[in-house]
Protein backbone atom coordinates (compact mmCIF):
# COMPACT_ATOMS: atom_id res chain seq x y z
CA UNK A 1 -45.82 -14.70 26.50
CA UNK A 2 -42.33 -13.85 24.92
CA UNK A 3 -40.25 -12.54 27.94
CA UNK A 4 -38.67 -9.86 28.34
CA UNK A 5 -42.21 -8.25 26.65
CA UNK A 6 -39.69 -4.96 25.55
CA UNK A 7 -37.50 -6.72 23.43
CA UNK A 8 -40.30 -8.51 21.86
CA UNK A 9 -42.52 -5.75 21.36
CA UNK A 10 -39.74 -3.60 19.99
CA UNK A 11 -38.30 -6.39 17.63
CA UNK A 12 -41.92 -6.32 15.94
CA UNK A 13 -41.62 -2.22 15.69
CA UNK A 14 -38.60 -2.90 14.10
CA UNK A 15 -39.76 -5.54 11.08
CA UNK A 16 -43.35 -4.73 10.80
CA UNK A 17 -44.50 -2.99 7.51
CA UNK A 18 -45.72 0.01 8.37
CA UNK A 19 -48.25 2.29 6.57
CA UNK A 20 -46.11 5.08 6.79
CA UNK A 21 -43.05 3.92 3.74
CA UNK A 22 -41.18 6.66 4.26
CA UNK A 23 -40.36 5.71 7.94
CA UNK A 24 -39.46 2.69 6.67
CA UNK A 25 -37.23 4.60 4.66
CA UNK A 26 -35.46 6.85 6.67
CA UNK A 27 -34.80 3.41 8.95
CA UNK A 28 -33.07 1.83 6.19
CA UNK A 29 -31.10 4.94 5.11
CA UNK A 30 -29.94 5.25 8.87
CA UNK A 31 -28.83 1.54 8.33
CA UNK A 32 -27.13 2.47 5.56
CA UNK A 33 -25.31 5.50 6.16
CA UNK A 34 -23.99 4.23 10.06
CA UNK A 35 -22.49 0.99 7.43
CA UNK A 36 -21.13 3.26 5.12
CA UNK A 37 -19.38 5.13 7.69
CA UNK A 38 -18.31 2.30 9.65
CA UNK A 39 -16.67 0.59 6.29
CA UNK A 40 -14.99 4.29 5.27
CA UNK A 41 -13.61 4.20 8.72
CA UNK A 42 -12.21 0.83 8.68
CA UNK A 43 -10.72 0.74 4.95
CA UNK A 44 -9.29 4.08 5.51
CA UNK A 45 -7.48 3.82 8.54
CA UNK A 46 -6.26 0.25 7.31
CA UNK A 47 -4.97 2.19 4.19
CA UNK A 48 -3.14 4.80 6.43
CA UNK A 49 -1.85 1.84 9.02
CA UNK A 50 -0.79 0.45 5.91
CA UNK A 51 1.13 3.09 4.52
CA UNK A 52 2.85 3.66 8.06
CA UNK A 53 3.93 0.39 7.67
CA UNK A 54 5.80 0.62 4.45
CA UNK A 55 7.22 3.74 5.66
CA UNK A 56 8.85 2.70 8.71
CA UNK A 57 10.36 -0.32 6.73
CA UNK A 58 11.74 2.30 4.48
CA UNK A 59 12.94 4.08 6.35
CA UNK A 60 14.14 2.01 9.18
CA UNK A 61 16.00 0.33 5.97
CA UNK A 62 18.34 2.57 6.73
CA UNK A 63 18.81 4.16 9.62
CA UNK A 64 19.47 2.05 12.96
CA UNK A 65 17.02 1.42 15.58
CA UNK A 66 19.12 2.82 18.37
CA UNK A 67 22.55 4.60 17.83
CA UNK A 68 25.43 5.13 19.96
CA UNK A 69 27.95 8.15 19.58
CA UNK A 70 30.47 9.83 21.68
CA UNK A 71 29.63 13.13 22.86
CA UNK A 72 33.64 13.72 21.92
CA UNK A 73 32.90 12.12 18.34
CA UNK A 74 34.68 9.45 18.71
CA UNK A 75 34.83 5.99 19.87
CA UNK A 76 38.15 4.46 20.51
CA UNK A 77 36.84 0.83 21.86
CA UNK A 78 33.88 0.33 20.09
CA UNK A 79 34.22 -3.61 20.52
CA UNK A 80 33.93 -3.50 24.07
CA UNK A 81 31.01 -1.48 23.76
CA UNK A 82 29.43 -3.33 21.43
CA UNK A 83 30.06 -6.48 23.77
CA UNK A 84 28.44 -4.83 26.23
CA UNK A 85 25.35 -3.89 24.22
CA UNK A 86 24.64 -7.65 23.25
CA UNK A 87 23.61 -8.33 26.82
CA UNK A 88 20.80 -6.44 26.45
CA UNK A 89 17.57 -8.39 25.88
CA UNK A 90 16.06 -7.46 22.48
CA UNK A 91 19.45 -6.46 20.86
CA UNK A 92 20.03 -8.63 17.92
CA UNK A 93 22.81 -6.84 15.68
CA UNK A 94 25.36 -4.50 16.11
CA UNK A 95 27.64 -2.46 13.75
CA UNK A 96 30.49 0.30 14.08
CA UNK A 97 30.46 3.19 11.41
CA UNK A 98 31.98 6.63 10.36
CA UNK A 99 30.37 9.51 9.26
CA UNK A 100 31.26 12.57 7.64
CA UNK A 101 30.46 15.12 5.10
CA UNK A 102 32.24 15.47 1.87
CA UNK A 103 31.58 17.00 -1.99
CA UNK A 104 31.41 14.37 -4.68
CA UNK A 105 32.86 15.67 -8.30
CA UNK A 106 32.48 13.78 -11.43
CA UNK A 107 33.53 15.89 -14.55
CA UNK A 108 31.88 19.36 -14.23
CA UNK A 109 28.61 18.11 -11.73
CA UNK A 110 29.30 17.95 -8.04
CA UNK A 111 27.01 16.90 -5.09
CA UNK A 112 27.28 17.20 -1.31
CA UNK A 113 27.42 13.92 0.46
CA UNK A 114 26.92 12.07 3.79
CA UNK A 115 29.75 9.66 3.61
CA UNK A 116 29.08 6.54 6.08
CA UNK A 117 31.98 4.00 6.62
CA UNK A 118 30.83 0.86 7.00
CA UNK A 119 32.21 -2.62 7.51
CA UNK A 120 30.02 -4.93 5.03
CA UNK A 121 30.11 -7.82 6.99
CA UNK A 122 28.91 -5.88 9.76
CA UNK A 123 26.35 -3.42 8.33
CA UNK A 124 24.63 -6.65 7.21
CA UNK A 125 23.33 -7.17 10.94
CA UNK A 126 21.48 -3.60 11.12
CA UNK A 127 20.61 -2.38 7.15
CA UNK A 128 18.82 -3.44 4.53
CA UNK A 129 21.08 -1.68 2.03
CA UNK A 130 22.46 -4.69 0.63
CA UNK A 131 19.09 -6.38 -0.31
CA UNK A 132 18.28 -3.23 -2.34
CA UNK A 133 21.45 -3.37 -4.54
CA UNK A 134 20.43 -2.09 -8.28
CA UNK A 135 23.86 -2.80 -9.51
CA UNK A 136 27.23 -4.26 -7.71
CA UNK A 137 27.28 -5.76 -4.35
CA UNK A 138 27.68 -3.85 -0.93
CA UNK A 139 30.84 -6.67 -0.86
CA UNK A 140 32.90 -4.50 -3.16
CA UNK A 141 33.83 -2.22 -0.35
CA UNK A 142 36.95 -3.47 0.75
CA UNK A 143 39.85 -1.98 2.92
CA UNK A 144 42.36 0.21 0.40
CA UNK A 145 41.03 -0.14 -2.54
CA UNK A 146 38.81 3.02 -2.30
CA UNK A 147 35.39 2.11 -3.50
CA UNK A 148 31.61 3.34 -2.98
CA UNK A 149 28.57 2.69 -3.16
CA UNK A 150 26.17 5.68 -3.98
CA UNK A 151 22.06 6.11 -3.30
CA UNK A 152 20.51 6.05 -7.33
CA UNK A 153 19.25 9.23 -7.08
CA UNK A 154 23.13 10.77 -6.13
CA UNK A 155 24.73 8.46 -8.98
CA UNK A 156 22.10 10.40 -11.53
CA UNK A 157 22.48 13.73 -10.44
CA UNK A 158 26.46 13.13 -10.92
CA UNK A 159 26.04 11.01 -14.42
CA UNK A 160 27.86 8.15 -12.93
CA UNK A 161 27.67 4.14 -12.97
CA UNK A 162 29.25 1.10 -11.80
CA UNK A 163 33.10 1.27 -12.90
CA UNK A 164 33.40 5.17 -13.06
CA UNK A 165 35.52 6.74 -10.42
CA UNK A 166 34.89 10.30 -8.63
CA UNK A 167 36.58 12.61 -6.56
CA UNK A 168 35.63 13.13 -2.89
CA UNK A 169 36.47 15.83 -1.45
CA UNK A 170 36.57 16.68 2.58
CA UNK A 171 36.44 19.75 4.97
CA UNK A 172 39.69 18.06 6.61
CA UNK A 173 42.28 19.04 4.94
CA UNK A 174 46.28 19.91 5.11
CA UNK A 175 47.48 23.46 6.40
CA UNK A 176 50.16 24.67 3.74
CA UNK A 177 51.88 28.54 2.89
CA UNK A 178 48.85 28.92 0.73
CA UNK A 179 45.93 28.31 3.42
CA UNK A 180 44.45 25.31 4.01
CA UNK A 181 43.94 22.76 1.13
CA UNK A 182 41.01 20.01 1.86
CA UNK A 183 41.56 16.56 1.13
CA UNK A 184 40.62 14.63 -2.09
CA UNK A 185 40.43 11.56 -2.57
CA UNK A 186 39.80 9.46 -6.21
CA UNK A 187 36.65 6.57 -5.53
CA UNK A 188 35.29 3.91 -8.37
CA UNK A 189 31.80 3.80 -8.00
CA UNK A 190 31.05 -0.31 -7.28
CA UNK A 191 27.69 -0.51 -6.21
CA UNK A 192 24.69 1.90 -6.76
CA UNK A 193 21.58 1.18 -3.81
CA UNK A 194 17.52 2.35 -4.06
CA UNK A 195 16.54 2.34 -0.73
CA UNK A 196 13.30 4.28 -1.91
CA UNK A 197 13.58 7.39 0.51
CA UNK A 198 14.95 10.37 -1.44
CA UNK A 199 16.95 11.80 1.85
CA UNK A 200 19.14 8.22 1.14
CA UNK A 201 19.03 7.71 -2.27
CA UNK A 202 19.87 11.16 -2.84
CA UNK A 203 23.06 11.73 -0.76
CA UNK A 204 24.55 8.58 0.86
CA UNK A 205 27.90 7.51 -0.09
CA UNK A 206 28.75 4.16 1.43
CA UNK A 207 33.01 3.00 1.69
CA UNK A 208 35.05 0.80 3.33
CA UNK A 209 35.42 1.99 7.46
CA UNK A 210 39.15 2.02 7.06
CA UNK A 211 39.32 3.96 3.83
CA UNK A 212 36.73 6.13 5.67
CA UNK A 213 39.00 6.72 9.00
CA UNK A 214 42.07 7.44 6.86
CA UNK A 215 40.23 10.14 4.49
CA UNK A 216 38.66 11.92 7.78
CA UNK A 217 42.05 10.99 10.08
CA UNK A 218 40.21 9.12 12.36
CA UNK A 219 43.33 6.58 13.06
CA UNK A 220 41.50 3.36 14.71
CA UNK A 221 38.76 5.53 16.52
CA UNK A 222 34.55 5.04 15.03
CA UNK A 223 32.04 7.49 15.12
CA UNK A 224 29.31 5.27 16.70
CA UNK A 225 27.72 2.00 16.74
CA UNK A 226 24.64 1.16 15.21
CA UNK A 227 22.00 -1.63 16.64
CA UNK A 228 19.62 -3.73 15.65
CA UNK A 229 16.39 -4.55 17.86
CA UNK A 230 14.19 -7.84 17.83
CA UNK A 231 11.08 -5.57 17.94
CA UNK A 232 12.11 -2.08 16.95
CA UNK A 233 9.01 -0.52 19.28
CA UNK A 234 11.15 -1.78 21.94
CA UNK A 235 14.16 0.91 20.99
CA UNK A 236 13.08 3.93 23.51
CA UNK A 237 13.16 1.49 26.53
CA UNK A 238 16.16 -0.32 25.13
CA UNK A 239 17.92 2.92 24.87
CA UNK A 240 17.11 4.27 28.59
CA UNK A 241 18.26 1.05 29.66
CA UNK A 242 21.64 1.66 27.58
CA UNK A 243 21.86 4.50 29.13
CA UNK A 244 21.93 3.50 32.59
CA UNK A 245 24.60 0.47 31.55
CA UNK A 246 26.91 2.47 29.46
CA UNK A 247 29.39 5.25 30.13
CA UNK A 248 28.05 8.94 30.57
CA UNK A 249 29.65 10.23 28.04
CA UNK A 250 28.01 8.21 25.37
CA UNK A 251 24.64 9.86 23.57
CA UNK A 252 21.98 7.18 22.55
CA UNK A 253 19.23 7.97 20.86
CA UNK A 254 16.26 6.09 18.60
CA UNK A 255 14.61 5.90 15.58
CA UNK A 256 11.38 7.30 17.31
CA UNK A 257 13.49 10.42 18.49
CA UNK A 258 15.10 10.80 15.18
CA UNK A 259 12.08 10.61 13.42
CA UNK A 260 9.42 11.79 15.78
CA UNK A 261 8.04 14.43 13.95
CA UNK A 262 7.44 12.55 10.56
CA UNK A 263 5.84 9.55 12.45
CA UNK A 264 3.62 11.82 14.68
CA UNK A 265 2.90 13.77 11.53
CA UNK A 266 1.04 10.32 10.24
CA UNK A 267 -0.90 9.98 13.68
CA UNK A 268 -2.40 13.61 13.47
CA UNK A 269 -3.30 12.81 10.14
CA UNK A 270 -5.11 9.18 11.40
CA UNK A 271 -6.82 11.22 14.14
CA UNK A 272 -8.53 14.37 11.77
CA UNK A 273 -9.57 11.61 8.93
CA UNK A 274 -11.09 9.55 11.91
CA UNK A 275 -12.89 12.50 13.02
CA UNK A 276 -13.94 13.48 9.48
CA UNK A 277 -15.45 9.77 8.72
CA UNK A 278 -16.65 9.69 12.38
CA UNK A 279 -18.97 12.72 11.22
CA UNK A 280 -20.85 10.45 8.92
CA UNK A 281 -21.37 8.00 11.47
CA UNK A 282 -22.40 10.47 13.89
CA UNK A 283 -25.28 12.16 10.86
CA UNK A 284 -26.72 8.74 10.15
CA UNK A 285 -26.81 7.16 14.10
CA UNK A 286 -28.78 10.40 14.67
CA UNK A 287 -31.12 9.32 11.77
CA UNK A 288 -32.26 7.76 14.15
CA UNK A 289 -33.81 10.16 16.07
CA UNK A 290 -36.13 11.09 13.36
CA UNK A 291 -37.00 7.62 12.67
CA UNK A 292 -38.33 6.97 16.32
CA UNK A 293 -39.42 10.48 16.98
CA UNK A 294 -42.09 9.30 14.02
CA UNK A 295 -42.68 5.87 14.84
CA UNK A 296 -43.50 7.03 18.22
CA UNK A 297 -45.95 9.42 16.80
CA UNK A 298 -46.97 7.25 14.38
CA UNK A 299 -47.85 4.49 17.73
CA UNK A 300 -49.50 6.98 20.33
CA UNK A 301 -52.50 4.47 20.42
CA UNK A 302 -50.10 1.72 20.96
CA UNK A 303 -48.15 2.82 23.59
CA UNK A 304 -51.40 4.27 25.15
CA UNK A 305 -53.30 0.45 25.54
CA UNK A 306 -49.55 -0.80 26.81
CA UNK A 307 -49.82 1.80 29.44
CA UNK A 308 -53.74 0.40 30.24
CA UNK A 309 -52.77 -2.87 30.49
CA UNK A 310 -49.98 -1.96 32.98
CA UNK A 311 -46.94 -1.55 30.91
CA UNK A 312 -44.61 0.84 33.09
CA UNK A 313 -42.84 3.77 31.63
CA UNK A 314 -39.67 2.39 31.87
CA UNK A 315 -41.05 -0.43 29.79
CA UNK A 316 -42.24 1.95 27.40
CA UNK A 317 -38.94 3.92 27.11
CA UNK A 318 -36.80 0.15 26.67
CA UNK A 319 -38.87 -0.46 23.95
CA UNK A 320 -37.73 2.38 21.76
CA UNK A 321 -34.26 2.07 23.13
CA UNK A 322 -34.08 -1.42 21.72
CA UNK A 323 -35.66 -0.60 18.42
CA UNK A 324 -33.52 2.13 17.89
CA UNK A 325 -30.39 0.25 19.22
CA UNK A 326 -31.59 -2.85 17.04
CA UNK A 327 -31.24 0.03 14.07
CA UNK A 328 -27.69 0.87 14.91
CA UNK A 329 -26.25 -3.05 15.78
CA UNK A 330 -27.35 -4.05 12.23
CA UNK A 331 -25.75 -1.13 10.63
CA UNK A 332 -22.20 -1.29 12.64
CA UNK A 333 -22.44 -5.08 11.93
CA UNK A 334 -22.85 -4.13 7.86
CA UNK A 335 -19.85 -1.94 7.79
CA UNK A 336 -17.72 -3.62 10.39
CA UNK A 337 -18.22 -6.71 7.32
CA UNK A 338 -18.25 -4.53 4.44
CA UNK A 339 -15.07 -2.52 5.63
CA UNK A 340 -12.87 -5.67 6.51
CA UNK A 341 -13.62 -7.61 3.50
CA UNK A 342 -12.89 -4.38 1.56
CA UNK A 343 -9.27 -3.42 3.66
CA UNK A 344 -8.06 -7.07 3.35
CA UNK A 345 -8.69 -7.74 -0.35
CA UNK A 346 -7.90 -3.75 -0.90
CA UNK A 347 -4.65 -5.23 -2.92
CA UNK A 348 -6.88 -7.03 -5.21
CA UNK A 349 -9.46 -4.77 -5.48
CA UNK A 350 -7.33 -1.36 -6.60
CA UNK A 351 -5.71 -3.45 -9.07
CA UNK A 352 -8.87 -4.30 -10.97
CA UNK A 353 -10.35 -0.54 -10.85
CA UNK A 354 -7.37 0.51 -12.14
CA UNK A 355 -7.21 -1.75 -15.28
CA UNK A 356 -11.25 -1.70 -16.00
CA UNK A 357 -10.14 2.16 -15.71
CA UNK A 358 -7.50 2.72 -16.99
CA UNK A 359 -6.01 5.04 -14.45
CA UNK A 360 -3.40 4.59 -12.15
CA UNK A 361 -3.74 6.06 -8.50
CA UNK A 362 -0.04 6.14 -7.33
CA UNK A 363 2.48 6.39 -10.40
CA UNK A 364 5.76 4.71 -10.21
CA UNK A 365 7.22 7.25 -11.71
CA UNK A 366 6.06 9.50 -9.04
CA UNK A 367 5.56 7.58 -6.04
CA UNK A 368 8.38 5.62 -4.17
CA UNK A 369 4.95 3.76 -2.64
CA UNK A 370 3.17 2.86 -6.07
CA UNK A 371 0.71 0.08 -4.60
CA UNK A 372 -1.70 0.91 -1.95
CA UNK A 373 -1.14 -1.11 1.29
CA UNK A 374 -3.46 -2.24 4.16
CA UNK A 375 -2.90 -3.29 7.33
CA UNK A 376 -6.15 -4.15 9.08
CA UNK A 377 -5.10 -3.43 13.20
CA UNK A 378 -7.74 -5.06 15.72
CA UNK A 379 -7.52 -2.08 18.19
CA UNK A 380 -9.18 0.14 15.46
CA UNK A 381 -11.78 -2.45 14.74
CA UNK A 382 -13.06 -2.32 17.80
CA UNK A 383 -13.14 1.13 19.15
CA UNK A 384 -14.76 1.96 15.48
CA UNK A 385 -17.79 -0.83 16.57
CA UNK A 386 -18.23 0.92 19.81
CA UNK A 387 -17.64 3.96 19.13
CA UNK A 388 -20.70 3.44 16.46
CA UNK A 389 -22.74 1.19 18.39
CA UNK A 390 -22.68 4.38 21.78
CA UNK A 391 -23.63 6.93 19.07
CA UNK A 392 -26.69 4.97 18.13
CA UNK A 393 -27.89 4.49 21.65
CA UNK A 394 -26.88 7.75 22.63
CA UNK A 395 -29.41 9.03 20.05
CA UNK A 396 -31.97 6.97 21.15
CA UNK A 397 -32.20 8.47 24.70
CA UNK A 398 -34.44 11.32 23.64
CA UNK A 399 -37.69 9.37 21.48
CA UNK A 400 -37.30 6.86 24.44
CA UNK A 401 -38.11 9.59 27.13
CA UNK A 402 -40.69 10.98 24.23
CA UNK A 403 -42.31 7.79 24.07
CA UNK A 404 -42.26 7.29 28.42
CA UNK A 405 -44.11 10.46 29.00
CA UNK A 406 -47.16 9.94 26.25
CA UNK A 407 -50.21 10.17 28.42
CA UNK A 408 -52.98 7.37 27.96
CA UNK A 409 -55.77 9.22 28.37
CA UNK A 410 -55.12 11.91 25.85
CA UNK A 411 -53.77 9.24 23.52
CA UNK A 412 -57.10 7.66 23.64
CA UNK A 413 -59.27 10.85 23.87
CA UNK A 414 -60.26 10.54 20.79
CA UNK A 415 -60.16 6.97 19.38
């Protein structure tokens, strides 16, 4: 005889034909509805892994991985320091800068600014700006001749292009008999940059470092360094070990400090849709229940001669546990298919819905994000598969113990 006798016996429970269709039925719609939920969980969280992906490239287009700045505000030796920095494992780029506020004019429009002096050779090592150019070149910033490059969205609020030239004007300024009169500076617009995140596009102004320390009277000193990491989810223990090597009075900080809110935003949001889409797992693994509850009802007599011809109760109870196990392992299998073909071919698939459609789910005119990534992570493809395959064993625990206590004789009292 087949051995172990419970796994065979409950592999025949589990394809036999029964009399009864609609247990049949409420098996396969248990199936089902554990696949369904498996694949929703998979292609959604691939979606939102996606999407966190394109947003930290974004973002991190722009803004360094770890910064350095002088609690003071200024940096007076910034090569040493940035020497010192490159003997740091992980550290790949460095690059000095100067920051400052200021009020763009052009005409009658004016704008508040974030002006960021750069050196273009430099910046190359830590930002993407340059491979984002719409028009110009981030090489047009050179020292004394007073250009800038502007974000898109700051260039159209002020009605300017390449070749027009607007006033800057600074909270620094020169005390006179009449009060104090801020500085103002003329700038030809050389280069205009779409980094595709608004707080950029919208108000960065980009010149030369050295026009940048003369218009803010910064002599020779920089307002920080900015690096670049090999793997930028290395920055928060590159930093704290920065900040054992470096002076005191320098402040580091990191792109998941800077951002921490925005990016933990994203991982609440992962967590509540996982719970929602774990709900329809949990309704159809508990299917289950029903669906052995009857087919134990529906084999009294069966379990009753098992029990005659010595079966134990534990036997009795692995039997169901398989069956109903057997249930759940075929479903999670289903969707953990269904879902991954779905999430890795997602780019394809949108596409076509949307031109058999004729709608368009993220418009470019809207969206800085038009096309809906996916990034398929293994850590969620498992815990999704177990998570599943515990809820359907978990539910089998009660029609197992049903099925252990049935007593023989009363079974058989009136066959």
């Amino acid at each position: 005889m087949f051995k172990p006798f419970e796994l065979f016996v409950g592999l025949r429970y589990t394809k036999a034909k029964r009399k009864n269709h609609f247990i049949s039925f409420i098996s396969a719609t248990s199936m089902i509805g554990i696949a369904l939920g498996v694949a929703a969980l998979i292609v959604v969280l691939s979606v939102m892994n996606g999407f966190q992906k394109e947003l930290r490239a974004t973002i991190l287009g722009v803004v360094s991985h770890v910064q350095l700045m002088a609690s003071h505000g200024q940096f007076e030796n910034w090569e040493s320091i940035a020497e010192q920095t490159k003997k740091q494992d992980g550290v790949i780029g460095s690059a000095p800068f100067v920051s400052g506020e200021g009020l763009l004019t052009f005409g009658r429009r004016s704008h508040g600014t974030l002006i960021r002096g750069v050196l273009p050779h430099f910046e190359k090592n830590v930002s993407d700006v340059s491979d984002h150019m719409v028009e110009g070149s981030m090489d047009t910033l050179e020292a004394g001749q007073f250009n800038v490059v502007l974000g898109i969205d700051l260039a159209r609020s002020l009605g300017v292009g390449v070749g027009d030239r607007v006033v800057l004007i600074t909270p620094q300024g020169h005390v006179t008999p009449a009060g104090v009169m801020p500085r103002l500076r003329q700038f030809l617009v050389s280069g205009i940059f779409e980094v595709k995140n608004y707080e950029y596009d919208a108000a960065l102004a980009m010149i030369h470092m050295a026009d940048a320390q003369k218009l803010l009277m910064l002599g020779n000193s920089v307002s920080g360094l900015r690096l670049k990491l090999t793997d930028l989810f290395e920055a928060p223990r590159v930093a704290s070990n920065l900040a054992s090597l470096l002076p005191p009075d320098i402040f580091i900080s990191d792109w998941t400090r800077s951002h921490a809110t925005f990016f933990r935003a994203i991982q609440i949001e992962k967590r509540v849709m996982s719970i929602i889409l774990l709900l329809i797992v949990a309704v159809a693994a508990f299917n289950i229940v029903s669906t052995l509850v009857m087919v134990v009802t529906d084999k009294r007599t069966d379990i009753a001669i098992l029990r005659t011809l010595g079966a134990l109760p534990s036997q009795i109870m692995k039997i169901f546990f398989i069956q109903g196990s057997l249930i759940g392992f075929i479903g999670t299998v289903l969707g953990l298919s269904f879902g991954l073909l779905v999430a890795v071919n997602i780019d394809v698939i949108v596409p076509a819905i949307e031109s058999v459609f004729g709608v368009q789910f993220l418009a470019k005119d809207v969206y800085y994000i038009s096309d809906i990534p996916s990034e398929v992570q293994a850590d969620d493809v498992i815990w999704i598969g177990l998570l599943s395959l515990g809820l359907t064993m978990l539910a089998t625990i009660y029609p197992s113990l049903r099925a252990a206590k049935i007593n023989p004789s009363e079974a058989l009292r009136y066959e």
